[in-house]
Protein backbone atom coordinates (compact mmCIF):
# COMPACT_ATOMS: atom_id res chain seq x y z
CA UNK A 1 148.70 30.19 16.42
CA UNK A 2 149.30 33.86 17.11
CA UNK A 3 147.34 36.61 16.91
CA UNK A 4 150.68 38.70 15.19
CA UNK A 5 150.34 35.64 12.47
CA UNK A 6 147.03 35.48 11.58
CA UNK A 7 147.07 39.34 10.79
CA UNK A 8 150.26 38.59 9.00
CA UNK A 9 148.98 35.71 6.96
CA UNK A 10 145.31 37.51 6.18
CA UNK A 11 147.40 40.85 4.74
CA UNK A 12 149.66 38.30 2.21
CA UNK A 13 146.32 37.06 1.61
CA UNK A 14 145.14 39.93 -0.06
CA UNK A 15 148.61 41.09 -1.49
CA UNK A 16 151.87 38.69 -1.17
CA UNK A 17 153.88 41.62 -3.02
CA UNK A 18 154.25 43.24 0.30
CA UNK A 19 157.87 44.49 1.66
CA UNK A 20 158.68 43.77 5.60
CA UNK A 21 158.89 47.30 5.66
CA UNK A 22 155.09 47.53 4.44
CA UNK A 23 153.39 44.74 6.38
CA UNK A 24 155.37 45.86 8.97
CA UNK A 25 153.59 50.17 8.95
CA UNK A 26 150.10 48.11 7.46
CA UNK A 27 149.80 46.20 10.92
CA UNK A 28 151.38 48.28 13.17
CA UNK A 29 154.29 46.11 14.64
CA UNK A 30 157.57 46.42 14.40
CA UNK A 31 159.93 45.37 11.75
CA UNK A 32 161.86 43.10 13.94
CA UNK A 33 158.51 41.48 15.37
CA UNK A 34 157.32 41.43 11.31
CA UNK A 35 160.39 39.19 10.27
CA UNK A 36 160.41 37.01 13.46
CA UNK A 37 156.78 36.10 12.14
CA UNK A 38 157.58 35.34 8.74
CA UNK A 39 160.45 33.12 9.90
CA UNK A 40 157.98 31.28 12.28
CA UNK A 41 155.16 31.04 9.38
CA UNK A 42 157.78 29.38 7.09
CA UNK A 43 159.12 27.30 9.34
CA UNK A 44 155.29 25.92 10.13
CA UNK A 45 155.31 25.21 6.38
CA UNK A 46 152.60 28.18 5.56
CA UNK A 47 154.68 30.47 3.52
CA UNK A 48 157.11 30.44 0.95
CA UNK A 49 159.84 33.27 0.27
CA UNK A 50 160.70 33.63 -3.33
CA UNK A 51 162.34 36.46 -5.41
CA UNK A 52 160.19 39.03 -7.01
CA UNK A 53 161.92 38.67 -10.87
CA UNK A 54 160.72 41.68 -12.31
CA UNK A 55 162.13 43.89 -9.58
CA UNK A 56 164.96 46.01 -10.35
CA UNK A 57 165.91 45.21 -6.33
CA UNK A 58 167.05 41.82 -6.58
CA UNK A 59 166.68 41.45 -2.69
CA UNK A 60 163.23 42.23 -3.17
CA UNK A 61 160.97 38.82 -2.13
CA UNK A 62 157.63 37.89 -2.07
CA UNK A 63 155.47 35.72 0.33
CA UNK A 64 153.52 33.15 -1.31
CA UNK A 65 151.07 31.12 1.17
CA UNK A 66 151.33 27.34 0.76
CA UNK A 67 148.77 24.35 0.38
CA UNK A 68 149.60 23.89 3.79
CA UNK A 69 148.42 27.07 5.02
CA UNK A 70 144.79 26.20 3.69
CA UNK A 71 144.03 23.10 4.97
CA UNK A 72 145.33 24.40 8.00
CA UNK A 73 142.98 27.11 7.79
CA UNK A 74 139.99 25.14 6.92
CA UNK A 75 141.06 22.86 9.94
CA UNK A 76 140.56 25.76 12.00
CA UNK A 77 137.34 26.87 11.06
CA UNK A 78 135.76 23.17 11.36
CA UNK A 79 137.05 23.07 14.88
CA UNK A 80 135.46 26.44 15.34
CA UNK A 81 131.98 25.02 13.91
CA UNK A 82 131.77 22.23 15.84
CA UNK A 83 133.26 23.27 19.16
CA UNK A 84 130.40 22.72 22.04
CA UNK A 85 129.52 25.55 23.71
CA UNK A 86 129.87 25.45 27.71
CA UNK A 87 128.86 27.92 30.52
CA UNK A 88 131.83 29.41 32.03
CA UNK A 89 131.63 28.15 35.55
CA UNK A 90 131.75 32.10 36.75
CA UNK A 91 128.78 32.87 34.98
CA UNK A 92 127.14 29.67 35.54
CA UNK A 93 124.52 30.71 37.89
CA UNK A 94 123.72 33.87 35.78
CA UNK A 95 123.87 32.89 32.05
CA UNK A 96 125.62 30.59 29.93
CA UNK A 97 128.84 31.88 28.03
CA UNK A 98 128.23 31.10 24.66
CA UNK A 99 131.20 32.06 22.72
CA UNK A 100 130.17 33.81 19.39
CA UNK A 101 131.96 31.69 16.76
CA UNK A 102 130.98 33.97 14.05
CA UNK A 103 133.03 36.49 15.51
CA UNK A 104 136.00 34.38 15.47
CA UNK A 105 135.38 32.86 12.15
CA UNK A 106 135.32 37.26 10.91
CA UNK A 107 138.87 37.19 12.12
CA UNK A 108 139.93 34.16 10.27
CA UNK A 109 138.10 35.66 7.02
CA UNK A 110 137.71 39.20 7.27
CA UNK A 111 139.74 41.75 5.50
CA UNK A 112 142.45 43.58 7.31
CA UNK A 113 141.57 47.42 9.21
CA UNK A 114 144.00 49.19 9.44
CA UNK A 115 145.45 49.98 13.28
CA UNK A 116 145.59 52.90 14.69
């Protein structure tokens, strides 16, 4: 999974009343880049579109994240838990590279900063 899509799918996590035009200022990318993620996250099965009913705007949709999209997720963070840490073979002689998975696990869970 992409970087562009985990940011994506943490900031509907937190609010899935967000316009393209919103996500798209809130993380910094462009609008084009915004909707050729959403396309790719529904198409994995993680979001659904639907139409926002009490909108006056009637093209106005929001992103709900699926079942899918959590299991996935919780998938992830096992795999994270239990990966073994090895040396990298560069820094082998000097000290083992021990990845810090609590680190990565922040950027599965954490909220979103904004970018500058």
């Amino acid at each position: 999974m992409k970087e562009s899509e985990f940011y994506v799918l943490r900031e509907l996590s937190q609010n899935n009343n967000l316009t393209q035009r919103e996500l798209s200022k809130r993380l910094g990318l462009s609008l084009g880049s915004i909707n050729f993620v959403l396309k790719a996250l529904m198409k994995k099965g993680y979001i659904k579109m639907q139409r926002f009913k009490d909108s006056g705007n009637k093209a106005k949709y929001i992103y709900v994240l699926t079942p899918k999209w959590l299991y996935d997720k919780a998938i992830l963070t096992k795999e994270f838990i239990n990966k073994p840490n090895k040396p990298n073979k560069r820094n082998k002689r000097n000290k083992p590279n021990k990845p810090n998975k609590l680190n990565q696990l922040y950027f599965l869970y954490s909220p979103i900063t904004p970018r500058p």
